[in-house]
Each structure stands twice: as structure tokens, then as C-alpha cells.
C-alpha atoms as a PDB file:
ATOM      1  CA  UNK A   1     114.429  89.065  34.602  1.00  0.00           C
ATOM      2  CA  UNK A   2     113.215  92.182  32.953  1.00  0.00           C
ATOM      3  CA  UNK A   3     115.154  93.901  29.764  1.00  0.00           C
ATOM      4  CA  UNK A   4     115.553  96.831  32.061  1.00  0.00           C
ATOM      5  CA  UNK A   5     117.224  94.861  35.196  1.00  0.00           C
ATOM      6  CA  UNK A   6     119.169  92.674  32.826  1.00  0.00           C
ATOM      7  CA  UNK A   7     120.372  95.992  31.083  1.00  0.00           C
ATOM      8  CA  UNK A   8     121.112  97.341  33.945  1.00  0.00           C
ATOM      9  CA  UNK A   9     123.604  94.524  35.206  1.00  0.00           C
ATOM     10  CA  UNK A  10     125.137  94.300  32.184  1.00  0.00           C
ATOM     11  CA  UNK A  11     125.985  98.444  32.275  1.00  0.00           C
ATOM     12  CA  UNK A  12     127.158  98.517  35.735  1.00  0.00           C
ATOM     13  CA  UNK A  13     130.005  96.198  34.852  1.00  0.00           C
ATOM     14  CA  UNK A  14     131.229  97.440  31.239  1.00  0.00           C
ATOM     15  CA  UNK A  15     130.245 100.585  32.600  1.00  0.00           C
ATOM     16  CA  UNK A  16     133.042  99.768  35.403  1.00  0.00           C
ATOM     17  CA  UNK A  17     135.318  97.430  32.973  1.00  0.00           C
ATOM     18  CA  UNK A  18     135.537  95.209  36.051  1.00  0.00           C
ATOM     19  CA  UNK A  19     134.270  94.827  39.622  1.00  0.00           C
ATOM     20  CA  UNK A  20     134.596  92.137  43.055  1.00  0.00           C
ATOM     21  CA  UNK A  21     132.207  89.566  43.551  1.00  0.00           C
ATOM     22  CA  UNK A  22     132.092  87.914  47.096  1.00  0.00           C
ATOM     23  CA  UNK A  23     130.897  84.518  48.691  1.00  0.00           C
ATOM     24  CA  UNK A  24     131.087  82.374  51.598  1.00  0.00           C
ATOM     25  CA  UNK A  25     132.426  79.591  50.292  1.00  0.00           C
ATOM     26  CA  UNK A  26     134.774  78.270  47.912  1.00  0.00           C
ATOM     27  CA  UNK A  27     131.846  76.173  45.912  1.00  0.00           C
ATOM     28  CA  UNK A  28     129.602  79.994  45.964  1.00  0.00           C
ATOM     29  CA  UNK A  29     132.497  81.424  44.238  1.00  0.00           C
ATOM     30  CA  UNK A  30     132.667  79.048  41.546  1.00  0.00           C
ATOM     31  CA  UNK A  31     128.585  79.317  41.224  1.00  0.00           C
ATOM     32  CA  UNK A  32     129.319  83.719  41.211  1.00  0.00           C
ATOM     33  CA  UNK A  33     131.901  82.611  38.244  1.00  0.00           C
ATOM     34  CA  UNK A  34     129.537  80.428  36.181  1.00  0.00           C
ATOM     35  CA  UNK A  35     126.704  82.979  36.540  1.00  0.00           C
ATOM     36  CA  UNK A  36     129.360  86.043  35.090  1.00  0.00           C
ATOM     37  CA  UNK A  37     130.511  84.125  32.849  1.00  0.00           C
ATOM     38  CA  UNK A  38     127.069  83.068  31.067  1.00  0.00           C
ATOM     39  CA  UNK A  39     126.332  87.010  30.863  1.00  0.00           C
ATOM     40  CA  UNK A  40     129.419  87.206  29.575  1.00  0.00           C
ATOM     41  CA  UNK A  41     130.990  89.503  32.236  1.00  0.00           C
ATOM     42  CA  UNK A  42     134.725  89.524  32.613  1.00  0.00           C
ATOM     43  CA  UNK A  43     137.983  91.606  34.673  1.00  0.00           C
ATOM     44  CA  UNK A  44     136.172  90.507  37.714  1.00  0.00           C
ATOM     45  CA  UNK A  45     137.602  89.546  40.980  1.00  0.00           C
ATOM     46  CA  UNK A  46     136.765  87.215  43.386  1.00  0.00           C
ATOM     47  CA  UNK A  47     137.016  87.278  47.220  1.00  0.00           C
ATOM     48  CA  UNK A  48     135.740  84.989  50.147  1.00  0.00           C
ATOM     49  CA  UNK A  49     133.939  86.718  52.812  1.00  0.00           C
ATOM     50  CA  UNK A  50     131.216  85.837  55.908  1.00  0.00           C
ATOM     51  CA  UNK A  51     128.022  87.728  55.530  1.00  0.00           C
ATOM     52  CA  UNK A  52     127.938  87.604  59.503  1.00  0.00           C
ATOM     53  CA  UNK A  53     130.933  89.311  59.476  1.00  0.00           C
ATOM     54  CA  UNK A  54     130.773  93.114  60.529  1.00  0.00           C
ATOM     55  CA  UNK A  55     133.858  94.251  59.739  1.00  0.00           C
ATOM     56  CA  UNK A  56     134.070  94.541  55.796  1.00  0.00           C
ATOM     57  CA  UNK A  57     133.497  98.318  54.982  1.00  0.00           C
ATOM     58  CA  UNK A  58     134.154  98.470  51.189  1.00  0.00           C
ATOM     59  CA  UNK A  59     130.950  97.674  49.152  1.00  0.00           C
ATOM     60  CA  UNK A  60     131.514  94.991  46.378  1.00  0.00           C
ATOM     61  CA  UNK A  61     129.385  95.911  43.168  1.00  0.00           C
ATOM     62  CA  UNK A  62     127.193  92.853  43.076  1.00  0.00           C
ATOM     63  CA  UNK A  63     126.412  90.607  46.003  1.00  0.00           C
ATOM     64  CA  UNK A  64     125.056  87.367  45.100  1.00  0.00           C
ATOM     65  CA  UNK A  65     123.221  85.575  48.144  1.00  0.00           C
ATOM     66  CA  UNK A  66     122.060  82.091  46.402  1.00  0.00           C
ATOM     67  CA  UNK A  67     120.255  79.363  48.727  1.00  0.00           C
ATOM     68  CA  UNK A  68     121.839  81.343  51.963  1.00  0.00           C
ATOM     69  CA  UNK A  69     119.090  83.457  53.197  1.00  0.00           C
ATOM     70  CA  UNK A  70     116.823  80.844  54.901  1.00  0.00           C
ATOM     71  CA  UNK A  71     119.486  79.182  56.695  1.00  0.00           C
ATOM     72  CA  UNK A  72     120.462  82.593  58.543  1.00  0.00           C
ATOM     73  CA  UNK A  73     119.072  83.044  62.227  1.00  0.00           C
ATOM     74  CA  UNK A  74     118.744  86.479  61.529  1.00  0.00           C
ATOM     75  CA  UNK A  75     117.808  87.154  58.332  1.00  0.00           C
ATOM     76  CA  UNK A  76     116.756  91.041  58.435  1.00  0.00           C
ATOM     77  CA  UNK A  77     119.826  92.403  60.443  1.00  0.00           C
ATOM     78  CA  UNK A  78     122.020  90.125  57.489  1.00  0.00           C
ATOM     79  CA  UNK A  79     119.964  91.907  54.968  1.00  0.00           C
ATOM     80  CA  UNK A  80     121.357  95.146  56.729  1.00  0.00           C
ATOM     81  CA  UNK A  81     125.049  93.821  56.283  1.00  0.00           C
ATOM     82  CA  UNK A  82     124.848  93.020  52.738  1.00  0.00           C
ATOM     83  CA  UNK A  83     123.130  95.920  52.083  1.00  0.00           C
ATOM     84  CA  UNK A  84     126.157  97.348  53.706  1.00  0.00           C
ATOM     85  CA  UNK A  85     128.345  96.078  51.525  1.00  0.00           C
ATOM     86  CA  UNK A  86     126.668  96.103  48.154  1.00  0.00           C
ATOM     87  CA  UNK A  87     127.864  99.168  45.676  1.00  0.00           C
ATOM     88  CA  UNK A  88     124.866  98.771  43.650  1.00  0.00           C
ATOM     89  CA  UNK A  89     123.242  95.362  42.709  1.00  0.00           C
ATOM     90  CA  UNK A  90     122.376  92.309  44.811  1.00  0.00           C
ATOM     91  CA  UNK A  91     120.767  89.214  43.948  1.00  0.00           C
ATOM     92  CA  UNK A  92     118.954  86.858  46.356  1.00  0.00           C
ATOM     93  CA  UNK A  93     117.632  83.231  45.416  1.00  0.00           C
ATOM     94  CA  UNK A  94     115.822  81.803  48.299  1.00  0.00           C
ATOM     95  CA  UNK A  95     113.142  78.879  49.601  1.00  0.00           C
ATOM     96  CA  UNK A  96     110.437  81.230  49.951  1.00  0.00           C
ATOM     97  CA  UNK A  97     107.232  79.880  52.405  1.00  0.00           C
ATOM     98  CA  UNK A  98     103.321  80.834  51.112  1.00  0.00           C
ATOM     99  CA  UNK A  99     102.159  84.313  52.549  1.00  0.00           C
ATOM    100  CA  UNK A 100     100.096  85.519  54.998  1.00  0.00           C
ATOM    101  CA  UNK A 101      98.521  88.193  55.841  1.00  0.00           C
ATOM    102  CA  UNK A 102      95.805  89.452  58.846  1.00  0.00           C
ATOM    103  CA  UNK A 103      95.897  91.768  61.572  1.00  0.00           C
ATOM    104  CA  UNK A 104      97.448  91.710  65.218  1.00  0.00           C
ATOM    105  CA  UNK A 105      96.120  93.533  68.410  1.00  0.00           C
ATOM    106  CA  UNK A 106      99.039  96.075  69.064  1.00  0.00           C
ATOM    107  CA  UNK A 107      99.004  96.714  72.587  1.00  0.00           C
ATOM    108  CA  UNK A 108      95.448  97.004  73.321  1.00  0.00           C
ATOM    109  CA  UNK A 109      92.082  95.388  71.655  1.00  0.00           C
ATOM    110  CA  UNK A 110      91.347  98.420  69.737  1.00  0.00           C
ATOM    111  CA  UNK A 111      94.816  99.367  68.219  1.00  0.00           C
ATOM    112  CA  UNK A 112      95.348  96.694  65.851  1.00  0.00           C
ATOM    113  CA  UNK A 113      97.915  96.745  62.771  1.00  0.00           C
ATOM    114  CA  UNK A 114      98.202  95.176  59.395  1.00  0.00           C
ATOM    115  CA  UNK A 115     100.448  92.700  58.635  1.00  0.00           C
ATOM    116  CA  UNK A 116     101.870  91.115  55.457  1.00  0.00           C
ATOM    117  CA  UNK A 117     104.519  88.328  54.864  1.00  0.00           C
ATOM    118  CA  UNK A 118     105.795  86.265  57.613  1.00  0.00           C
ATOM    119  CA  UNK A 119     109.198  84.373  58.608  1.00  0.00           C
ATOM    120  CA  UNK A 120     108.854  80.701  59.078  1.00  0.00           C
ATOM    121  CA  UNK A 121     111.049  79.337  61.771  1.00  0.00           C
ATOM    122  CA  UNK A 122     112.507  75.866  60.838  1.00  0.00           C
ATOM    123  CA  UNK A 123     114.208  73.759  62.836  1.00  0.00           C
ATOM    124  CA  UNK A 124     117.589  72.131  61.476  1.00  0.00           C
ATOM    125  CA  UNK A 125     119.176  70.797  64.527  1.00  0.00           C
ATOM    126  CA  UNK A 126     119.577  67.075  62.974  1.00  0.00           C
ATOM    127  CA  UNK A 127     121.701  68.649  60.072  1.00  0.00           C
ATOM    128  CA  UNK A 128     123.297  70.820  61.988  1.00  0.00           C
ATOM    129  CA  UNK A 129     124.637  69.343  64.899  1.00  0.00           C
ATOM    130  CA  UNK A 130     125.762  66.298  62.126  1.00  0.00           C
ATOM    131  CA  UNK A 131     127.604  69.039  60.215  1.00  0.00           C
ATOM    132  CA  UNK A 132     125.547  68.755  57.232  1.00  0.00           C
ATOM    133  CA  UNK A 133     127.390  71.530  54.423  1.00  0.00           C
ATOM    134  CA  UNK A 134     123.515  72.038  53.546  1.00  0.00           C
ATOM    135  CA  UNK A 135     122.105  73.629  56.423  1.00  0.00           C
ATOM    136  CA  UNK A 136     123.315  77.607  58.127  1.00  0.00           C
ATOM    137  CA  UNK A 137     125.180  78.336  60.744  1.00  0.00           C
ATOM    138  CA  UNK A 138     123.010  77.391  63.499  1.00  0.00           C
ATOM    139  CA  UNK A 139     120.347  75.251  64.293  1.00  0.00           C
ATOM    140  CA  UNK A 140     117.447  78.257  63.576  1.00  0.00           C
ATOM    141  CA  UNK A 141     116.274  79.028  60.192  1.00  0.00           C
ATOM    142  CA  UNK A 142     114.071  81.713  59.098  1.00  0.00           C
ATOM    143  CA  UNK A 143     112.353  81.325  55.325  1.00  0.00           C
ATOM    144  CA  UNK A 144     111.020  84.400  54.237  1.00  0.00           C
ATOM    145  CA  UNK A 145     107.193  85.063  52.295  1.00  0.00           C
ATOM    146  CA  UNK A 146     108.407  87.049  48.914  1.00  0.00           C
ATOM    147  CA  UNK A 147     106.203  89.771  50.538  1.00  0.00           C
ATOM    148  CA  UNK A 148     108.566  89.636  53.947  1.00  0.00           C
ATOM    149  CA  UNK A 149     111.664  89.224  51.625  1.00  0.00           C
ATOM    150  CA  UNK A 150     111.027  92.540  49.624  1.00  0.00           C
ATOM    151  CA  UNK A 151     109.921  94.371  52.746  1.00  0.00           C
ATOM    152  CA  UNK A 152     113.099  93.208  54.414  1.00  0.00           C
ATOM    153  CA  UNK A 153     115.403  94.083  51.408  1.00  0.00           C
ATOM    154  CA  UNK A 154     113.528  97.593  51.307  1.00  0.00           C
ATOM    155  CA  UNK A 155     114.404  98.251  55.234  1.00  0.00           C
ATOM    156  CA  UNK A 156     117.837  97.260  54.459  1.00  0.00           C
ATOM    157  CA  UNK A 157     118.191  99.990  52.041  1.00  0.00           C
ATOM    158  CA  UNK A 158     117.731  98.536  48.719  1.00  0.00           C
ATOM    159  CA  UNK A 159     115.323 101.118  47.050  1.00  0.00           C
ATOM    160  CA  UNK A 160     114.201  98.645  44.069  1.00  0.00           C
ATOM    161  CA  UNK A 161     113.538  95.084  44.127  1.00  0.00           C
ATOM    162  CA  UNK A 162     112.559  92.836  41.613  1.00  0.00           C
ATOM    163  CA  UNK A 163     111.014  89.346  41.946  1.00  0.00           C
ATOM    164  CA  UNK A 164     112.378  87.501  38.603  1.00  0.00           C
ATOM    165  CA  UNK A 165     109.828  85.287  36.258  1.00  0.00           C
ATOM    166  CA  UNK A 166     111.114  81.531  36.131  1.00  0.00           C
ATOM    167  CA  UNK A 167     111.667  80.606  32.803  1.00  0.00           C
ATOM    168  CA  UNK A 168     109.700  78.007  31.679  1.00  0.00           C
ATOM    169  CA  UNK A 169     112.002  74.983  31.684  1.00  0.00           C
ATOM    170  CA  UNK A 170     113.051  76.408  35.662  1.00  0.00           C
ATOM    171  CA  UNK A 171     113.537  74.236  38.366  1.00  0.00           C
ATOM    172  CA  UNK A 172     110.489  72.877  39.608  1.00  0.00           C
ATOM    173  CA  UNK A 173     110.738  74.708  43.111  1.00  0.00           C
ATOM    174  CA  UNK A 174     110.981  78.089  41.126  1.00  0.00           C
ATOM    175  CA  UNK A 175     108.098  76.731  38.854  1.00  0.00           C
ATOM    176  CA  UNK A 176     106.092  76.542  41.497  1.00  0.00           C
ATOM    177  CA  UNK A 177     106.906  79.538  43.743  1.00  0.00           C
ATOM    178  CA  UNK A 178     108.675  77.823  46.312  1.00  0.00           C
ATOM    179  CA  UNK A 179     111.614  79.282  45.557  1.00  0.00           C
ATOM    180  CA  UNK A 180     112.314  82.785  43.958  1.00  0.00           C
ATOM    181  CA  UNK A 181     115.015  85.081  42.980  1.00  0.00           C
ATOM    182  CA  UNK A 182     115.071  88.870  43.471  1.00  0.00           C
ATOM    183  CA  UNK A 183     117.057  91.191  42.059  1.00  0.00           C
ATOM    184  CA  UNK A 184     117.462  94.053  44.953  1.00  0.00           C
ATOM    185  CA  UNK A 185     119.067  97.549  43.641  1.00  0.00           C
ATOM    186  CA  UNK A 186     120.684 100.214  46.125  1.00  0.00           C
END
């Protein structure tokens, strides 16, 4: 993370004194706690929520989505609802799959168009339909290139995002690019 995005999360909340944080689950909560705590953010409060949901209207002022993106069906129009409800920050950690880029005829032989990142469609039906707590809601995932992640987040209406350097002693996936956080600002 930069000096300038870590800055910047740190002001919005003393800035604020305080502020809601919002997961899915009882276990993402407790992750959202450990990662305020360790910057050494406090007065915040906590609230379960479903992303899929549509009817929250008030924006919390950091959304954390951590390892929740590629099990989505839909991941761009769930972009679009936590962009709906994030105040100012989100941050995404996601599998991430190896980009690719070409072009596509678009509608005739001569009009083609460029295109750049891609969603990978995975199949979890074995964890799903034996109620694995690691797979999404459905049987459908879609994993995200970082190029189709930022390009996603920037539709949503984040107008800055930010793909974080993995320390060095990071998780292996990160290490390698597998994985990746972002750090999306409205």
C-alpha cells in the first residue's frame, strides 16, 4: 500500500473519530475488526449486511470485500452495489486469473474492438450443492483479471483504484499474483 493510500485511510477515520464497517458474515466481521485494529483504528461500529442485498441506502465509510468477489455470479452489477454503499474507501482482496487481451469482431468483420481483462467462469457446483462455507452463493463463479477488476471498480464509480504491492513475506498466492488486493476510492 502506498504512503498516500495508507494516509489516506488513516485520515478518513480520525478525520471522522469513528465510522461503520459491514460484512456478510459473522467470521468477516471479526477479520474487518482485526484489520482496524492493527491500523490502530477505533469508535467503529460493526453491522452484518448481504452485498446482494438492494435495499441498504446509507453508505458505510469503508467496505471491505475480502475473498468474496470471485464467488459472486455477478460480479460487476455487485461492484455497482457496494459502490452504492461505500462513503469513501473500499478494499477488495480477490483470486485474480492471468490476463488477456486481443480483439473481437463487433458485429461485422470489419468493426472489431479491443479488449482487455477477462472473467473466468468457474464451476463450484460440488461445493455448493454440499454446502461448503467456502464457495458463493451459487454454483457460478466469476474470477476477475486485475485489468477486468479495476475496469469493473471504475464503472462502478470508484474514481481511483489501487492494486497494493505484497509484502515480501505475503502469502504465496499474493506473491505470485494470483491473488491481489485493491484499494478502490469513490
Amino acid at each position: 500500500m502506498s504512503d498516500a493510500t495508507r494516509a489516506s485511510s488513516r485520515s478518513l477515520w480520525h478525520r471522522r473519530g469513528c465510522g461503520k464497517c459491514g460484512g456478510s458474515t459473522s467470521a468477516s466481521l471479526t477479520k474487518a475488526r482485526f484489520a482496524l485494529e492493527l491500523l490502530g483504528l477505533k469508535n467503529v461500529t460493526y453491522e452484518e449486511c448481504n452485498i446482494e442485498d438492494s435495499g441498504r441506502v446509507a453508505p458505510y465509510d469503508l467496505c471491505l470485500c475480502l475473498g468474496l468477489l470471485y464467488h459472486l455470479e455477478n460480479p460487476v452489477l455487485s461492484l455497482r452495489k457496494i459502490s452504492s454503499i461505500t462513503g469513501e474507501v473500499c478494499i477488495i482482496e480477490t483470486q485474480v486469473v492471468d490476463e488477456v487481451e486481443g480483439s473481437v469482431e463487433w458485429g461485422a468483420r470489419a468493426w472489431t474492438r479491443p479488449y482487455q481483462g477477462i472473467l473466468a467462469l468457474l464451476d463450484e457446483s460440488g461445493e455448493f450443492y454440499n454446502h461448503n462455507s467456502e464457495t458463493g452463493a451459487s454454483p457460478i463463479a466469476a474470477c476477475p483479471s486485475p485489468k477486468a477488476l479495476e475496469f469493473m471498480l471504475q464503472q462502478a464509480g470508484f474514481r481511483r483504484t489501487e492494486i497494493v504491492d505484497p509484502p515480501a513475506d505475503a502469502y504465496e498466492q499474493h506473491r505470485r499474483a494470483k491473488r491481489l488486493v485493491c484499494i478502490a476510492n469513490k
